[in-house]
N, C-alpha and C. Protein backbone atom coordinates (compact mmCIF):
# COMPACT_ATOMS: atom_id res chain seq x y z
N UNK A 1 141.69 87.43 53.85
CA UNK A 1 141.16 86.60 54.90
C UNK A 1 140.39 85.42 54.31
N UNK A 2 140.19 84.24 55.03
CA UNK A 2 139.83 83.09 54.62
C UNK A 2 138.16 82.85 55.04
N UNK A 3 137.52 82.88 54.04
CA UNK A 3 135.96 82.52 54.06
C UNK A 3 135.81 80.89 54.40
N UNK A 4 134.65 80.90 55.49
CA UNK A 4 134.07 79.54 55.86
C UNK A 4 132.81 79.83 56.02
N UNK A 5 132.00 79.52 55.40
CA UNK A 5 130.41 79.32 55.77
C UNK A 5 130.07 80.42 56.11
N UNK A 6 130.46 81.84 55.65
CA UNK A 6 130.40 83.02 56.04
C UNK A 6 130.54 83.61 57.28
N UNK A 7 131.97 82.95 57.70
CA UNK A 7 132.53 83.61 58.87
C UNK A 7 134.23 84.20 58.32
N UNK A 8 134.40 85.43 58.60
CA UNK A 8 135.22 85.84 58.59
C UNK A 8 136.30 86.54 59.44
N UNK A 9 137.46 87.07 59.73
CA UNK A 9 137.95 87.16 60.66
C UNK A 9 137.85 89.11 60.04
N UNK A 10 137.74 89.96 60.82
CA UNK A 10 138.16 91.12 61.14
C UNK A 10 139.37 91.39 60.47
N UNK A 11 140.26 91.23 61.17
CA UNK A 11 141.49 90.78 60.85
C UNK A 11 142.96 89.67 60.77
N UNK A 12 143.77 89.76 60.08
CA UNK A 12 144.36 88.52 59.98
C UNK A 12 144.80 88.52 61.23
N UNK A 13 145.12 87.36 61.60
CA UNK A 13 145.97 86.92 62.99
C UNK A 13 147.71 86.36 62.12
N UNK A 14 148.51 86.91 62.31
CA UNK A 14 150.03 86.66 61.86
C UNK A 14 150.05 86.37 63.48
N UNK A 15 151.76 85.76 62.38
CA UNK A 15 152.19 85.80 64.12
C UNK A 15 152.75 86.54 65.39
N UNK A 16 152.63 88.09 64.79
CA UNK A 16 152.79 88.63 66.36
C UNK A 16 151.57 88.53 67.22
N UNK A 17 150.60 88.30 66.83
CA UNK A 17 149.09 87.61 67.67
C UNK A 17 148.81 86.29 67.86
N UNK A 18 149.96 85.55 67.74
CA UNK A 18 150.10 84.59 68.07
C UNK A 18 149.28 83.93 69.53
N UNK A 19 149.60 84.38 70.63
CA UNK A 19 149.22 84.03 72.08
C UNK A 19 148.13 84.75 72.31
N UNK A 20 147.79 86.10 70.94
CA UNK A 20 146.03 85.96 71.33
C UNK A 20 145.03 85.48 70.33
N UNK A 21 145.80 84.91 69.47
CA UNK A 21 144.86 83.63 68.67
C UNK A 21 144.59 82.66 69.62
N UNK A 22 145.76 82.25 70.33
CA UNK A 22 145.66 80.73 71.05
C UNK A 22 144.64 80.99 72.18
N UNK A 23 144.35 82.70 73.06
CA UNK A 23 143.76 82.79 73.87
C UNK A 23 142.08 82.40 73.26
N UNK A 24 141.99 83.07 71.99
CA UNK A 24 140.71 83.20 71.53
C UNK A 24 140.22 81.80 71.56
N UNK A 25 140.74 81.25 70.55
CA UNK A 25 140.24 79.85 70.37
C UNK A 25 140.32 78.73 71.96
N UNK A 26 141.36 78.65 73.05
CA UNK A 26 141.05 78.53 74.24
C UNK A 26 139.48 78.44 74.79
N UNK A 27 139.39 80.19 74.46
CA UNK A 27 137.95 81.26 75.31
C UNK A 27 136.29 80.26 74.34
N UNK A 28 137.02 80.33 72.68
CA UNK A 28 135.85 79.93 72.22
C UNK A 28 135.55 78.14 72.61
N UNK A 29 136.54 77.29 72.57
CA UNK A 29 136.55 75.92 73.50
C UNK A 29 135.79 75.65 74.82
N UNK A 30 135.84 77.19 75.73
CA UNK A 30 135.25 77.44 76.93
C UNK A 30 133.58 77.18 76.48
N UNK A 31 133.25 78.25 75.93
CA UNK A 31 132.14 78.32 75.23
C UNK A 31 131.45 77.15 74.67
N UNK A 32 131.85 76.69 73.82
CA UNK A 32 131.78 75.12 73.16
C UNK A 32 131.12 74.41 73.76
N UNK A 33 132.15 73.95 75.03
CA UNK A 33 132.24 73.08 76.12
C UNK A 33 130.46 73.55 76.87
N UNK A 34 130.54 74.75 77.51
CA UNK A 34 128.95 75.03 77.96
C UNK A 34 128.10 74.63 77.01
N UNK A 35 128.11 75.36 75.79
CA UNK A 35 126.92 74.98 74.74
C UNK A 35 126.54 73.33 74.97
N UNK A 36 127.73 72.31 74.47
CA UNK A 36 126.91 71.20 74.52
C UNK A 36 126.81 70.91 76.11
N UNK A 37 127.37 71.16 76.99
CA UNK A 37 126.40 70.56 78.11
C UNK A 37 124.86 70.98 78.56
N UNK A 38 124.96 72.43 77.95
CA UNK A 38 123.85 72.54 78.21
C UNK A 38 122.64 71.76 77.10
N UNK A 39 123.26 71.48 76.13
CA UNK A 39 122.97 70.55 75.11
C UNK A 39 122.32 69.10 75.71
N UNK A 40 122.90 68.44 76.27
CA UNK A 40 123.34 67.18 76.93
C UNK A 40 122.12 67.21 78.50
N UNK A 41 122.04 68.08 79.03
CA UNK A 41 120.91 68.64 80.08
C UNK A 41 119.89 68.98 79.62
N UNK A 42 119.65 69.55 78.06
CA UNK A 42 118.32 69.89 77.60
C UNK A 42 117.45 67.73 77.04
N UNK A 43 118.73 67.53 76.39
CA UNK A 43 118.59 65.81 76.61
C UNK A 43 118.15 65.11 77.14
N UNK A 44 118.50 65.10 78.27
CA UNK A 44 118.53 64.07 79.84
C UNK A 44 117.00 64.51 80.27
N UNK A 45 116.68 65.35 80.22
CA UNK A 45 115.26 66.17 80.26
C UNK A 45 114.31 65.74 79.63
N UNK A 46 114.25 65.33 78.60
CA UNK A 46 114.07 64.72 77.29
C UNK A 46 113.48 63.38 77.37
N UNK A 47 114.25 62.65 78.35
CA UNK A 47 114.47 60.89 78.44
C UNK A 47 113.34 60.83 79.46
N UNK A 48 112.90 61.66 80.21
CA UNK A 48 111.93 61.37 81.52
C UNK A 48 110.64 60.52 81.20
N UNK A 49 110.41 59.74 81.92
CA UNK A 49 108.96 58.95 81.10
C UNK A 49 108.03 59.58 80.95
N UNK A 50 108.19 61.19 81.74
CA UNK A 50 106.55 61.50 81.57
C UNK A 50 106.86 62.77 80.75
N UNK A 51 107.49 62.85 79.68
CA UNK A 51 107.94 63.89 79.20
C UNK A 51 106.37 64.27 78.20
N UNK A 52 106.27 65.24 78.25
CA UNK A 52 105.05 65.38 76.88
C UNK A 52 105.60 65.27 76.01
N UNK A 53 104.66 65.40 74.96
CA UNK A 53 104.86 65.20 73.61
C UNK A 53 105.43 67.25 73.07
N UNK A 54 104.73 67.81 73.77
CA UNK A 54 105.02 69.69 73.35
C UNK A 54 106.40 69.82 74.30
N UNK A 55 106.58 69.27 75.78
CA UNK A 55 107.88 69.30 76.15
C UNK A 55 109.09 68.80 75.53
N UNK A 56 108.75 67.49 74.53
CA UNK A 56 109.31 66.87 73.94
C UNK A 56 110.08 67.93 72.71
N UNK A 57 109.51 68.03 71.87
CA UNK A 57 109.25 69.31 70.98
C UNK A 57 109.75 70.64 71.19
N UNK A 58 109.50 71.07 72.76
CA UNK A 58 110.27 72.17 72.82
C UNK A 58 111.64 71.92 73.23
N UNK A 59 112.24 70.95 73.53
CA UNK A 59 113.20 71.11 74.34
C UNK A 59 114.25 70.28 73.05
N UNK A 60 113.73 69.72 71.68
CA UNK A 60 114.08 69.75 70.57
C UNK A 60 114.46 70.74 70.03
N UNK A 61 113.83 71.76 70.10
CA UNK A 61 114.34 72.83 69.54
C UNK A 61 114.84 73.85 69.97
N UNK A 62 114.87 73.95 71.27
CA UNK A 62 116.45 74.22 71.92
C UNK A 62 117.35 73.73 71.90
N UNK A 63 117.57 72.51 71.74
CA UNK A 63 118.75 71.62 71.07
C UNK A 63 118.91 72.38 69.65
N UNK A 64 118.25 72.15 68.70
CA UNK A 64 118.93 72.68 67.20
C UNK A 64 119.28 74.12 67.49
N UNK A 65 118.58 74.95 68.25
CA UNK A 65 119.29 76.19 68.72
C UNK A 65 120.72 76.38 69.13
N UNK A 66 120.84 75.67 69.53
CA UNK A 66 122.12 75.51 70.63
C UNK A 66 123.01 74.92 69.24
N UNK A 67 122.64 73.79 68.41
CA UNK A 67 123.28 72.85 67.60
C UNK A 67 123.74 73.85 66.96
N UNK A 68 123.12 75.22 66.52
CA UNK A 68 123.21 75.86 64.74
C UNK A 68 124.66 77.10 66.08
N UNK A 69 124.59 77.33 67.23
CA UNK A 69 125.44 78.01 67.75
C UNK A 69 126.95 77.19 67.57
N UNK A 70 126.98 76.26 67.98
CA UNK A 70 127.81 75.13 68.37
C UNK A 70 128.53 75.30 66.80
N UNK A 71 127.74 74.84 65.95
CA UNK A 71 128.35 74.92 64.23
C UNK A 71 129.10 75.91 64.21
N UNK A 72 128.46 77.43 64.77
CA UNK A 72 129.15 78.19 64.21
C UNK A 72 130.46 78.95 65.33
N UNK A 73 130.46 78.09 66.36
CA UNK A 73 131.49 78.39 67.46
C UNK A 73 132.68 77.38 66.67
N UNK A 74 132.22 76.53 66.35
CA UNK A 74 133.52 75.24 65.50
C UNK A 74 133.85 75.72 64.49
N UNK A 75 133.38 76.53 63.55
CA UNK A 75 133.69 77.20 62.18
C UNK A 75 134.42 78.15 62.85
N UNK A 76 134.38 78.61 63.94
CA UNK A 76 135.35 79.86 64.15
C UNK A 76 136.74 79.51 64.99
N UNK A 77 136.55 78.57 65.36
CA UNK A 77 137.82 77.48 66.07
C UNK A 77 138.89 77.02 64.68
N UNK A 78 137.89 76.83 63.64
CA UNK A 78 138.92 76.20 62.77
C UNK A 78 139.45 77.28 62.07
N UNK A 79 138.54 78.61 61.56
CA UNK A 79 139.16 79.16 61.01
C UNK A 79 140.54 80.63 61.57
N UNK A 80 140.02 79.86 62.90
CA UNK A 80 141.59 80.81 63.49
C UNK A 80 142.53 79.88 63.33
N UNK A 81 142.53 78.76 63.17
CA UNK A 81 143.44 77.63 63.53
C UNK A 81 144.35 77.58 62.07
N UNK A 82 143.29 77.94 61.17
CA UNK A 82 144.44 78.23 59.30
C UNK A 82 144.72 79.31 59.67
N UNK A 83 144.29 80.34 60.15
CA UNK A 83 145.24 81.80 59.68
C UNK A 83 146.78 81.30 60.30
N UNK A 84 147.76 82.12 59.22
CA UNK A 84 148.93 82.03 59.76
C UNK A 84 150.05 83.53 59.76
C-alpha cells in the first residue's frame, strides 16, 4: 500500500472495487465540500465590524481546525485515486 503523510489504506482497492473506490472518494468530496463551507461561514463571521479581537481569534482557530481536517480528507482523495 502507498504511504502519504501517514495515511494509509486498510486495504488495496484493485479493480474489482472499482465502483466502491469511486463511491468512497464521491462520499469523501461530500465531506470536503461541508468542511470548507463551513470554513467559508466561520469567515464571513470574521469580516463583521464589530468582531472582537478573542472572537477574532477563536473563530481562527476553528478555521485551522477544520484546515488540518480538510488536508487530511484531500490526502485521502488522492491516495485512493493512485491505487490501482
Amino acid at each position: 500500500m502507498d504511504f502519504m503523510h501517514g495515511i494509509t489504506l486498510r486495504q488495496d482497492m484493485d479493480d474489482a472495487r472499482h465502483d466502491e473506490r469511486r463511491n468512497c472518494i464521491r462520499r469523501l468530496f461530500a465531506v470536503l465540500t461541508a468542511q470548507l463551507e463551513d470554513a467559508a461561514m466561520l469567515a464571513a463571521q470574521g469580516q463583521a465590524k464589530a468582531v472582537t479581537f478573542d472572537t477574532a481569534a477563536d473563530l481562527a482557530a476553528q478555521i485551522h481546525d477544520i484546515a488540518t481536517e480538510v488536508t487530511t480528507i484531500a490526502e485521502a482523495i488522492e491516495l485512493l485515486c493512485k491505487q490501482t
